[in-house]
PDB file of N, CA and C in Angstrom:
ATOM      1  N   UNK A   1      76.958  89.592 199.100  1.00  0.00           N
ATOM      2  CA  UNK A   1      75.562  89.920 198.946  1.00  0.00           C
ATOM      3  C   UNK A   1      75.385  91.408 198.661  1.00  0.00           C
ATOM      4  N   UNK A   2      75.901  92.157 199.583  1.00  0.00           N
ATOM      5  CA  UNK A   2      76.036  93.743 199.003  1.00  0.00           C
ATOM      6  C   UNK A   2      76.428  94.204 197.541  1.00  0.00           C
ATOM      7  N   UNK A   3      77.700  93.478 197.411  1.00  0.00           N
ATOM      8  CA  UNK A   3      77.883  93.649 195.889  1.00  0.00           C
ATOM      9  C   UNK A   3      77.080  93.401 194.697  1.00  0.00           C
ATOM     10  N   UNK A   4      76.245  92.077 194.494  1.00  0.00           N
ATOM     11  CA  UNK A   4      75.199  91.984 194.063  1.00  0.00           C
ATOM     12  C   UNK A   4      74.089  92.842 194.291  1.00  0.00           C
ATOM     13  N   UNK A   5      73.551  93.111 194.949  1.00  0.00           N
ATOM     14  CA  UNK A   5      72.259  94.023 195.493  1.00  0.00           C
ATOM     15  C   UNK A   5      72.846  95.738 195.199  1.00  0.00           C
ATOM     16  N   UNK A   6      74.058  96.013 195.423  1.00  0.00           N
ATOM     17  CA  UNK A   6      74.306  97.128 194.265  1.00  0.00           C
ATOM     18  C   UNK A   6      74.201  97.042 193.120  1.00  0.00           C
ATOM     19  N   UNK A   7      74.200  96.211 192.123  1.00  0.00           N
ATOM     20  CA  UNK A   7      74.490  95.587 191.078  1.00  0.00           C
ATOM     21  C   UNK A   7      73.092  95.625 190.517  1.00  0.00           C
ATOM     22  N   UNK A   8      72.365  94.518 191.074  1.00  0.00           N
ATOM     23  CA  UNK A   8      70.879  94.624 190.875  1.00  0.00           C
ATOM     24  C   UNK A   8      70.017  95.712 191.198  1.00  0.00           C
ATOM     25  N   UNK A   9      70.188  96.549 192.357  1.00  0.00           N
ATOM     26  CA  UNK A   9      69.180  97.253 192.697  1.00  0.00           C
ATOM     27  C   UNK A   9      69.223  98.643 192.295  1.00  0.00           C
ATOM     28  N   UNK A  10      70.797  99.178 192.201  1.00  0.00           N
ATOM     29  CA  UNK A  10      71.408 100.235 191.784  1.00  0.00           C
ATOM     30  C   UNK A  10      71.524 100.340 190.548  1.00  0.00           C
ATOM     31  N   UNK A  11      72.002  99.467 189.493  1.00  0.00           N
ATOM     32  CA  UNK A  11      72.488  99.197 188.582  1.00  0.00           C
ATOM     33  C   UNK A  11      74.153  99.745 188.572  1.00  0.00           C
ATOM     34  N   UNK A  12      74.545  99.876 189.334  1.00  0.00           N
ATOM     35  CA  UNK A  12      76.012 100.173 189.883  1.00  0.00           C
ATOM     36  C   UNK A  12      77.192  98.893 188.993  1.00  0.00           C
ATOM     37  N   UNK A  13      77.936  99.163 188.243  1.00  0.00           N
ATOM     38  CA  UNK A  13      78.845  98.004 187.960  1.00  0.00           C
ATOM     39  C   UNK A  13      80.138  98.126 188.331  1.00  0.00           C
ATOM     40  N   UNK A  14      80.496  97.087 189.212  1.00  0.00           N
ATOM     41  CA  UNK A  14      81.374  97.277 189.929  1.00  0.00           C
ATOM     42  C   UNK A  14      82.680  96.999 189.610  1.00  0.00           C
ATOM     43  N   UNK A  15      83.900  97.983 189.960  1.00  0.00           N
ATOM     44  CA  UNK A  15      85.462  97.709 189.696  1.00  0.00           C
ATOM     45  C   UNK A  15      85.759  96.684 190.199  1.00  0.00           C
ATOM     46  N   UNK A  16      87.178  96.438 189.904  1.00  0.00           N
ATOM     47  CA  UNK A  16      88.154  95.655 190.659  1.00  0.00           C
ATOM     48  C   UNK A  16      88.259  95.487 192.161  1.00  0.00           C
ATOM     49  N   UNK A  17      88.320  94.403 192.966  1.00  0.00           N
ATOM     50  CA  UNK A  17      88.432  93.991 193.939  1.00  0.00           C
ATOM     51  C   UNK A  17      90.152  94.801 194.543  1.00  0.00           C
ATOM     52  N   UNK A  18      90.437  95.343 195.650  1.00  0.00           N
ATOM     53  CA  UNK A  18      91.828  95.849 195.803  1.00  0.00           C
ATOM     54  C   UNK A  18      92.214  95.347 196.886  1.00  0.00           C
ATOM     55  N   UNK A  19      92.812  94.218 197.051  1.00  0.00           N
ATOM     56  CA  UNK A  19      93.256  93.606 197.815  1.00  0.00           C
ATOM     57  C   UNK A  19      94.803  94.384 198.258  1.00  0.00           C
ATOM     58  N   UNK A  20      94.419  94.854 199.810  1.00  0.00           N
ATOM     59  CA  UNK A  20      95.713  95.793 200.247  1.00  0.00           C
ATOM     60  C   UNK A  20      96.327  95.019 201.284  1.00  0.00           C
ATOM     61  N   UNK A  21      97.833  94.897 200.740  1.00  0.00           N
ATOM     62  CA  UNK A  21      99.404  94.269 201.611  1.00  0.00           C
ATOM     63  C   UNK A  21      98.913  92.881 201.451  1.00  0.00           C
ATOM     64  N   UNK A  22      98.897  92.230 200.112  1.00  0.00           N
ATOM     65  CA  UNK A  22      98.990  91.155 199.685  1.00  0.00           C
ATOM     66  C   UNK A  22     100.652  90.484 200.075  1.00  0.00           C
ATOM     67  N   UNK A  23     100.945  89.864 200.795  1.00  0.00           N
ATOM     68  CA  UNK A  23     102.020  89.359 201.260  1.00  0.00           C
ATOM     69  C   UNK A  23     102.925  87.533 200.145  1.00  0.00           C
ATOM     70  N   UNK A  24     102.633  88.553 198.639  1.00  0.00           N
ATOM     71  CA  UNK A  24     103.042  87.247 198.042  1.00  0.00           C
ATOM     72  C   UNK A  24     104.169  86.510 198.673  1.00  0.00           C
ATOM     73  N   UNK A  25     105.245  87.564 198.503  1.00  0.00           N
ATOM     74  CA  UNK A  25     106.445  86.810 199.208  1.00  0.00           C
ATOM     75  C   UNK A  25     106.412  86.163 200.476  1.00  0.00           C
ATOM     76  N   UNK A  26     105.813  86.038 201.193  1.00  0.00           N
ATOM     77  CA  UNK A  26     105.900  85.559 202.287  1.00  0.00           C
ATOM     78  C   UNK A  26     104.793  83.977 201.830  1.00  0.00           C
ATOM     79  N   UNK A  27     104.212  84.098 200.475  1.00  0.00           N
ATOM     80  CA  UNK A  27     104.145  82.332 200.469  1.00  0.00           C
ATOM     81  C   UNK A  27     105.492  81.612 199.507  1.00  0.00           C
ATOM     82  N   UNK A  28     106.477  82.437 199.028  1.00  0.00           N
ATOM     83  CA  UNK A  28     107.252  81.725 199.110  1.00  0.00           C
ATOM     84  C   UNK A  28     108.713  81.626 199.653  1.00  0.00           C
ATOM     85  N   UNK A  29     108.252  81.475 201.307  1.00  0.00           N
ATOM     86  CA  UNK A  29     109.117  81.999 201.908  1.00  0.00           C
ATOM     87  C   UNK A  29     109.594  80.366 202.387  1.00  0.00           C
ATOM     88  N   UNK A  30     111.077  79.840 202.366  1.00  0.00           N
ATOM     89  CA  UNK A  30     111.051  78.570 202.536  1.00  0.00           C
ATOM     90  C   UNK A  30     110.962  78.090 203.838  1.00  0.00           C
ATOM     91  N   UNK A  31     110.416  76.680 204.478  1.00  0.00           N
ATOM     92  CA  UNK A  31     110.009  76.325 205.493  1.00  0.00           C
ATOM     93  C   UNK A  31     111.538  76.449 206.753  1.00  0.00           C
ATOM     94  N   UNK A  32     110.670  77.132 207.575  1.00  0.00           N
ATOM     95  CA  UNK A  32     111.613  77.949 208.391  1.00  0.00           C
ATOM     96  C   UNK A  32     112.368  76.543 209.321  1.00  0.00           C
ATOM     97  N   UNK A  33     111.707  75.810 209.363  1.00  0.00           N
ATOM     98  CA  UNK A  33     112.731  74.379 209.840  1.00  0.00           C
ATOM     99  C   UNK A  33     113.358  74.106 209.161  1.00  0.00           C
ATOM    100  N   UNK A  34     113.909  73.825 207.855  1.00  0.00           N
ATOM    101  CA  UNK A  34     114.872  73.524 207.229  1.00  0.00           C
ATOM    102  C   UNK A  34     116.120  74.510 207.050  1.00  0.00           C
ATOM    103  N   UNK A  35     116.126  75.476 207.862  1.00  0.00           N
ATOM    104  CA  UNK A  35     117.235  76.759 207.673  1.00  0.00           C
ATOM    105  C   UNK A  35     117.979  76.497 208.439  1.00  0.00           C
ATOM    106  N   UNK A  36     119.626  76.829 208.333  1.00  0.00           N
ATOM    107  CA  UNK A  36     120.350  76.192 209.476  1.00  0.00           C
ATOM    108  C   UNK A  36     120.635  78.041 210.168  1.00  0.00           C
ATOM    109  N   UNK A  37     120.148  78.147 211.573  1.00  0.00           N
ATOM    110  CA  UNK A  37     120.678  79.405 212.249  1.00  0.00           C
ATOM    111  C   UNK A  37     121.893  79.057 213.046  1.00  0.00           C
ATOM    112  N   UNK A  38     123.035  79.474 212.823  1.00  0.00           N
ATOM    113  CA  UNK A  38     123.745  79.263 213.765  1.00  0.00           C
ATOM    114  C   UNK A  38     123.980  80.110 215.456  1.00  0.00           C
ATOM    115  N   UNK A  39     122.655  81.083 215.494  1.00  0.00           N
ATOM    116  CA  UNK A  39     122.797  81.908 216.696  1.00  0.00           C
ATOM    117  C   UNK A  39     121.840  81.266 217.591  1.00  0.00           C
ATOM    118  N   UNK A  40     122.176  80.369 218.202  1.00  0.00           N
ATOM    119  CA  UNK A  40     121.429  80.205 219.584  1.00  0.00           C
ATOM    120  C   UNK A  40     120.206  81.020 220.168  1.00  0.00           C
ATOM    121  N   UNK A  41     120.637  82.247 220.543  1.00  0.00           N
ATOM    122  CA  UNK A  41     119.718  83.114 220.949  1.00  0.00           C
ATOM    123  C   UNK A  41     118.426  83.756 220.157  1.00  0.00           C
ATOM    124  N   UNK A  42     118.991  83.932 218.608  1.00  0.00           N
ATOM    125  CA  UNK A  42     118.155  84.619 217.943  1.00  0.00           C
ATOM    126  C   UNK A  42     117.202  83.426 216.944  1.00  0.00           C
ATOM    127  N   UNK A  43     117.768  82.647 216.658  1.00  0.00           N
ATOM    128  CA  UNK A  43     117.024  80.943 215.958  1.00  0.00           C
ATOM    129  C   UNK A  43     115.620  81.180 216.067  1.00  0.00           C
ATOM    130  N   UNK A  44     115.239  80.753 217.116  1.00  0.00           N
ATOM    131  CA  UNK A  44     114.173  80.327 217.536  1.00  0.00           C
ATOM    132  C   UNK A  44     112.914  81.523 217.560  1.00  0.00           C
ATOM    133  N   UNK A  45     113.528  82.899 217.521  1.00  0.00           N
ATOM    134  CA  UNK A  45     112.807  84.385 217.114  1.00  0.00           C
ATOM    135  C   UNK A  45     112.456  83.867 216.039  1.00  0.00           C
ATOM    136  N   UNK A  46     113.624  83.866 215.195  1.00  0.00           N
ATOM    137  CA  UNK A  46     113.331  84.150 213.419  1.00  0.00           C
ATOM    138  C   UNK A  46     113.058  82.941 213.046  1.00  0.00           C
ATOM    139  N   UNK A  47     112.770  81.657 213.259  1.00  0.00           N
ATOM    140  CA  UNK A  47     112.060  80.953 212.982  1.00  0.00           C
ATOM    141  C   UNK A  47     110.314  81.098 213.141  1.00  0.00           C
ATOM    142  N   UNK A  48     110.465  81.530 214.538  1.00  0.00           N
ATOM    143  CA  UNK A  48     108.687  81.877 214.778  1.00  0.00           C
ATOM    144  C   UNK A  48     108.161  83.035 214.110  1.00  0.00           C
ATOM    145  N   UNK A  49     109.403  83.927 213.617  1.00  0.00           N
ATOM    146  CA  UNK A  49     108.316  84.511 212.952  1.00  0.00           C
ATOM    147  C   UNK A  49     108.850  84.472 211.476  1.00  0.00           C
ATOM    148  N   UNK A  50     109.416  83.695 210.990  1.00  0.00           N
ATOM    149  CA  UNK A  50     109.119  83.372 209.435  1.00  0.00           C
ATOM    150  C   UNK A  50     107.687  82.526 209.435  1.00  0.00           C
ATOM    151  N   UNK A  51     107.348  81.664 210.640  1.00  0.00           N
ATOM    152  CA  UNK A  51     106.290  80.643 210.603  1.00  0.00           C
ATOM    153  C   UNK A  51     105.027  81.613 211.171  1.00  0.00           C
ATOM    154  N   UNK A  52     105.103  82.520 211.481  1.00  0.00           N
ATOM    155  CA  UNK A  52     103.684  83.339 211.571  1.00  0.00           C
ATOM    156  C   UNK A  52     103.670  84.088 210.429  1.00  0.00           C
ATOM    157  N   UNK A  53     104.863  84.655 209.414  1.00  0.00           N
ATOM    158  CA  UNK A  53     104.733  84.979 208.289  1.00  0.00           C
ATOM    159  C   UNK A  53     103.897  84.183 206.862  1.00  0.00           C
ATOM    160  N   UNK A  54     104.278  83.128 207.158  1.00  0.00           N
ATOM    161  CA  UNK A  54     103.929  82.223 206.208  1.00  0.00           C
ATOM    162  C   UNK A  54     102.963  81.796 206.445  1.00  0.00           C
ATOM    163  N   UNK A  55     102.417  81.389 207.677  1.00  0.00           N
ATOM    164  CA  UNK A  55     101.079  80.744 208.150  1.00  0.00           C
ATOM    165  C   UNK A  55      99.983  82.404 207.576  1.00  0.00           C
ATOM    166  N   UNK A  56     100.295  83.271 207.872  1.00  0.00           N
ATOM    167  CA  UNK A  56      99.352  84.564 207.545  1.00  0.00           C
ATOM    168  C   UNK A  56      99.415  84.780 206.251  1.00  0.00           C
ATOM    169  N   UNK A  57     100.434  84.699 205.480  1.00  0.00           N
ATOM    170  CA  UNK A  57     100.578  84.458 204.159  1.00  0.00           C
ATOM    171  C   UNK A  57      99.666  83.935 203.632  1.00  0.00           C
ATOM    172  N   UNK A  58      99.391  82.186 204.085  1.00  0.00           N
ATOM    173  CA  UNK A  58      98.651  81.355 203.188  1.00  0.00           C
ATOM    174  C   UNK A  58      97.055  81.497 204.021  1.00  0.00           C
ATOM    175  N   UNK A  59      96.923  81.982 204.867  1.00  0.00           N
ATOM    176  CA  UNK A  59      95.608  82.627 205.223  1.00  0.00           C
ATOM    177  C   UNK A  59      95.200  83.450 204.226  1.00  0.00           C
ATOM    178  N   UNK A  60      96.093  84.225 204.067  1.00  0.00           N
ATOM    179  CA  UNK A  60      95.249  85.733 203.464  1.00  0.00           C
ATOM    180  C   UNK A  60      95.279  85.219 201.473  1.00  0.00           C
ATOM    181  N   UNK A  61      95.578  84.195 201.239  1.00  0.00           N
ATOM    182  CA  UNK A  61      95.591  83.768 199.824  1.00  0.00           C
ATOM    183  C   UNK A  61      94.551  82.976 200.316  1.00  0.00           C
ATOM    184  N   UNK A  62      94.250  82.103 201.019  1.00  0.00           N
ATOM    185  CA  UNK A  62      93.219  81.345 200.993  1.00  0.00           C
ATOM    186  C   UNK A  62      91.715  82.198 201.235  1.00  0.00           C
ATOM    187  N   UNK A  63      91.715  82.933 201.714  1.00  0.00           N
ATOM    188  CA  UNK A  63      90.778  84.239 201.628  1.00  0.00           C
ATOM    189  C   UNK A  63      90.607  84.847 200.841  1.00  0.00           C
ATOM    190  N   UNK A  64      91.376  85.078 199.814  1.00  0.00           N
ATOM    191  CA  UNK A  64      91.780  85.969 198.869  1.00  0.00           C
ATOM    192  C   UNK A  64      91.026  85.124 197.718  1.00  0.00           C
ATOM    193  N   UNK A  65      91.215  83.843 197.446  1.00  0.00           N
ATOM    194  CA  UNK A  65      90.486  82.635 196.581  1.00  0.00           C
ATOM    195  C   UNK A  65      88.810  82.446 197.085  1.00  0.00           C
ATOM    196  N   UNK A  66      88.595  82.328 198.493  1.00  0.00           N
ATOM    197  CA  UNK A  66      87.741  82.165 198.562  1.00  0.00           C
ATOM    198  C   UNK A  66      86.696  83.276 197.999  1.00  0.00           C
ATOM    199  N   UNK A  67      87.637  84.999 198.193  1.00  0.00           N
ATOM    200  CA  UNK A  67      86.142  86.058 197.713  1.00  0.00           C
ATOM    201  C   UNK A  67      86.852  85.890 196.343  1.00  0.00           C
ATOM    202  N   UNK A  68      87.632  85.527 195.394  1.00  0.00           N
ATOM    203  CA  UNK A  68      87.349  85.565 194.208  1.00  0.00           C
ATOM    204  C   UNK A  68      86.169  84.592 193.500  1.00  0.00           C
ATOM    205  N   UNK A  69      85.514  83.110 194.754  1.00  0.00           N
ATOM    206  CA  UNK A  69      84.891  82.279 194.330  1.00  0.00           C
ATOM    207  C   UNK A  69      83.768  83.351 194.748  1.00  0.00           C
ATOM    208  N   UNK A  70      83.276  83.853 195.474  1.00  0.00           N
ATOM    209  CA  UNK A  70      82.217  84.133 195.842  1.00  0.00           C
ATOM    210  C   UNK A  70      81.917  85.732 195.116  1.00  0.00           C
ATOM    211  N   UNK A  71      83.064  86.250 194.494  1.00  0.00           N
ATOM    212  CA  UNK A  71      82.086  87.392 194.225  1.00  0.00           C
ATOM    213  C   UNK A  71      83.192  87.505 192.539  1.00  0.00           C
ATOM    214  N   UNK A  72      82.759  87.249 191.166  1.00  0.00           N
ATOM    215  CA  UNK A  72      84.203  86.884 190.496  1.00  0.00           C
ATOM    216  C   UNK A  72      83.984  88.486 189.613  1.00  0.00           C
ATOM    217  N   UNK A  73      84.783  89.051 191.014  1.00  0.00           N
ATOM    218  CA  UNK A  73      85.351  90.350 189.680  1.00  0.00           C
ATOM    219  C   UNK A  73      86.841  90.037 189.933  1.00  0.00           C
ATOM    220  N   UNK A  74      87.514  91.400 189.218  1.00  0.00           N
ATOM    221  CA  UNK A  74      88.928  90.794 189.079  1.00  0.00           C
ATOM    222  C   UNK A  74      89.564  91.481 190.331  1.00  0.00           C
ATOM    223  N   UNK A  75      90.976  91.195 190.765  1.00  0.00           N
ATOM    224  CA  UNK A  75      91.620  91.424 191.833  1.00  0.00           C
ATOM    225  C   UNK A  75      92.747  92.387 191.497  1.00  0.00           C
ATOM    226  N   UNK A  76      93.205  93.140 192.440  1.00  0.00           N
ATOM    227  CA  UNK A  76      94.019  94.084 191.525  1.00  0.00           C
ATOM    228  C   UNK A  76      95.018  93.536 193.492  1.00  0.00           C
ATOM    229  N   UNK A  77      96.159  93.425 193.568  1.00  0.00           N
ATOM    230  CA  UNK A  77      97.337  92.629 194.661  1.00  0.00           C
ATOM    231  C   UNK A  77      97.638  94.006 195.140  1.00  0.00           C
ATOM    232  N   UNK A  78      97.725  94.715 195.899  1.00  0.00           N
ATOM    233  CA  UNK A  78      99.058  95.811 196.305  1.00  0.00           C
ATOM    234  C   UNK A  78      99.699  94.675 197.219  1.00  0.00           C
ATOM    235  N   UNK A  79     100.986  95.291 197.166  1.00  0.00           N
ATOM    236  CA  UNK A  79     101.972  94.559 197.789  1.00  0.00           C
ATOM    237  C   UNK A  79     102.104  95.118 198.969  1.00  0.00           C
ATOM    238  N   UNK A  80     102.475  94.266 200.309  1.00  0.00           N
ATOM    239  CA  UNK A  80     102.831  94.462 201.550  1.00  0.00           C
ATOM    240  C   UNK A  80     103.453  95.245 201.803  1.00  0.00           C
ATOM    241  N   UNK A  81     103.757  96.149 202.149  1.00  0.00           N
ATOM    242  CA  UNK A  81     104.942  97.528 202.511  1.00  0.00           C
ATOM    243  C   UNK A  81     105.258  97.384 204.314  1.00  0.00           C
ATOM    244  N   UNK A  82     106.143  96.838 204.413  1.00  0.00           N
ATOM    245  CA  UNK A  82     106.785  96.777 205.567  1.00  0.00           C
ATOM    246  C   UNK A  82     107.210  98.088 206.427  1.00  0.00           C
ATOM    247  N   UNK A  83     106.424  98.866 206.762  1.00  0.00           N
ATOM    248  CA  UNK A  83     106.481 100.525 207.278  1.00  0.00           C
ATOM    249  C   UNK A  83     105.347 100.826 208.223  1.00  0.00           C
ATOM    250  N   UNK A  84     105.925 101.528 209.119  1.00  0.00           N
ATOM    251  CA  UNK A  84     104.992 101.989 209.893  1.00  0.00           C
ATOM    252  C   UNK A  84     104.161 103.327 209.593  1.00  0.00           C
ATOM    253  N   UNK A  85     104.692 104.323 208.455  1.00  0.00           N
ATOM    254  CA  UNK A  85     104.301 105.268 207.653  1.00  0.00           C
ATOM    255  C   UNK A  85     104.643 105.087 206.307  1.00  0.00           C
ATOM    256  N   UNK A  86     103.655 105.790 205.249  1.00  0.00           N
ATOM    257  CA  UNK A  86     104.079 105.624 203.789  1.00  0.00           C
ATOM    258  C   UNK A  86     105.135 106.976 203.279  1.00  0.00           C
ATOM    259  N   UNK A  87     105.899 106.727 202.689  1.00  0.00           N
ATOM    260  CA  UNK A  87     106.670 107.758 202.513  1.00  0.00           C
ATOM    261  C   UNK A  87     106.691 107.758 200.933  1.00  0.00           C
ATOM    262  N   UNK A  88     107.410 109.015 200.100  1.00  0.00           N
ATOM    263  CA  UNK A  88     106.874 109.073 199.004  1.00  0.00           C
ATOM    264  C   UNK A  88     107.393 107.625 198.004  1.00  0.00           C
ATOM    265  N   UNK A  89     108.383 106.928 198.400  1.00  0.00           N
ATOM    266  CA  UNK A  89     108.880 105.412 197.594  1.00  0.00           C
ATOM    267  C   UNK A  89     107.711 104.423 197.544  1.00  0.00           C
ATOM    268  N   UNK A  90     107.079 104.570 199.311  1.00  0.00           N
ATOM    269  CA  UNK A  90     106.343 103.680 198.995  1.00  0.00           C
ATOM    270  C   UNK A  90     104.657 103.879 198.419  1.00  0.00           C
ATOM    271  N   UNK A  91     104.368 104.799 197.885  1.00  0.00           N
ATOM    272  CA  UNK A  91     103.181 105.591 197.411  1.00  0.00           C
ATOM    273  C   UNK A  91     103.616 105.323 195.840  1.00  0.00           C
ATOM    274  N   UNK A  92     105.199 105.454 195.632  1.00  0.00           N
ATOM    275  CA  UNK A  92     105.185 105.073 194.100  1.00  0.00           C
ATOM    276  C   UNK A  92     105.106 103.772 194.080  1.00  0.00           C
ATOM    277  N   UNK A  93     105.402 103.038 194.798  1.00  0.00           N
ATOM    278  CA  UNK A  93     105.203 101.450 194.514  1.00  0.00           C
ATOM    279  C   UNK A  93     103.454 101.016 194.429  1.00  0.00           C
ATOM    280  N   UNK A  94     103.138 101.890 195.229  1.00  0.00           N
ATOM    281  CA  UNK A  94     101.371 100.856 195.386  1.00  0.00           C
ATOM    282  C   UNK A  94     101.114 101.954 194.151  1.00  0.00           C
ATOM    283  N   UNK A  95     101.038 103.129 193.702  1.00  0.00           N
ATOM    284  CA  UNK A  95     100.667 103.342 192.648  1.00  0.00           C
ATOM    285  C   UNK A  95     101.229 103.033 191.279  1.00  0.00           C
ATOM    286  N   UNK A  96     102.264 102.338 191.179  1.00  0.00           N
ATOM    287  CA  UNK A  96     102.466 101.619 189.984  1.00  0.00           C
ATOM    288  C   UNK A  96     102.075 100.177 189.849  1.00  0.00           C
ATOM    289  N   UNK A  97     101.842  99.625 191.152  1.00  0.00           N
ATOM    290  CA  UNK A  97     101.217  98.431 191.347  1.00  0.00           C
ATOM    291  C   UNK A  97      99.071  98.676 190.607  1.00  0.00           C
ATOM    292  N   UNK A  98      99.102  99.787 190.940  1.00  0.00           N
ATOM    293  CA  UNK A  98      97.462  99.596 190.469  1.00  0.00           C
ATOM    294  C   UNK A  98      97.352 100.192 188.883  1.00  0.00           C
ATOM    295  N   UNK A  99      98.609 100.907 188.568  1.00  0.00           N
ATOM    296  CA  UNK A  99      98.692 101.338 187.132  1.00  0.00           C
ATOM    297  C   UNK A  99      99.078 100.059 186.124  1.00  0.00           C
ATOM    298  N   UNK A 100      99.616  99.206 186.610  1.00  0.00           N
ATOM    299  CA  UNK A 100     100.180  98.006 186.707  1.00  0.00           C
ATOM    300  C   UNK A 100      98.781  97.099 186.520  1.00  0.00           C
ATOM    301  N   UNK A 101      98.225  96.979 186.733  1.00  0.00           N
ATOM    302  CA  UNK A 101      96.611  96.123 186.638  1.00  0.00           C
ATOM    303  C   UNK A 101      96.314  96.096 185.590  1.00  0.00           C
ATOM    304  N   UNK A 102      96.243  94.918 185.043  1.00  0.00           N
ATOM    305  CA  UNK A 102      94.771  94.704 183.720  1.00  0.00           C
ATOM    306  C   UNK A 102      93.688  94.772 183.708  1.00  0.00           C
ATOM    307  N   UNK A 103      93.163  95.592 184.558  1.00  0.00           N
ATOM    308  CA  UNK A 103      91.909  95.066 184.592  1.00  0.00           C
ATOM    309  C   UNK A 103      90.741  96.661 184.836  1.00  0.00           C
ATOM    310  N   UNK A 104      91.752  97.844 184.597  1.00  0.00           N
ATOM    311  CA  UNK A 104      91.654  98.943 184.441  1.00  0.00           C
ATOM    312  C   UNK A 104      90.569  99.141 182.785  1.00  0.00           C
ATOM    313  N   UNK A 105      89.483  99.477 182.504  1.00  0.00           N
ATOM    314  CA  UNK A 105      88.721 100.112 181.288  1.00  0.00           C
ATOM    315  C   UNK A 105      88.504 101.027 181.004  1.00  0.00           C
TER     316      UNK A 105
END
């Protein structure tokens, strides 16, 4: 609704949608029951969390579809960066990821 009502009231036209730590890989991450672990101890870790990976995965795509239905500009993905700080590798990755976009005019 905001986006519209900028749109209309402002005459504001609005960019690309920037969807940040899009976790593609983790929807195709294969179903963590079918993996054979042979460590007893650690199995049952890395199973639960390949399956909270993937379950958040297909959350955040199903979210991700739903505001492309509800508001249709285009989407520009940065990718997930697994870091607790950005360091300069990963600053070149999300900025070649948005140089990387079609949807730039």
């Amino acid at each position: 609704e905001t986006a519209y009502a900028l749109e209309d009231r402002v005459g504001v036209q609005l960019g690309p949608v920037v969807v940040n730590s899009f976790d593609a890989a983790g929807l195709a991450l294969v179903d963590p029951e079918s993996i054979v672990i042979d460590d007893p101890e650690s199995g049952p870790a890395l199973r639960s969390a390949a399956r909270f990976r993937r379950g958040r995965a297909a959350d955040q795509a199903t979210q991700v579809a739903r505001l492309a239905a509800a508001l249709p500009l285009p989407q520009v993905h940065l990718p997930a960066l697994f870091t607790a700080t950005l360091g300069p590798d990963d600053t070149t990755v999300l900025s070649r990821s948005l140089a990387a976009a079609e949807v730039w005019s």
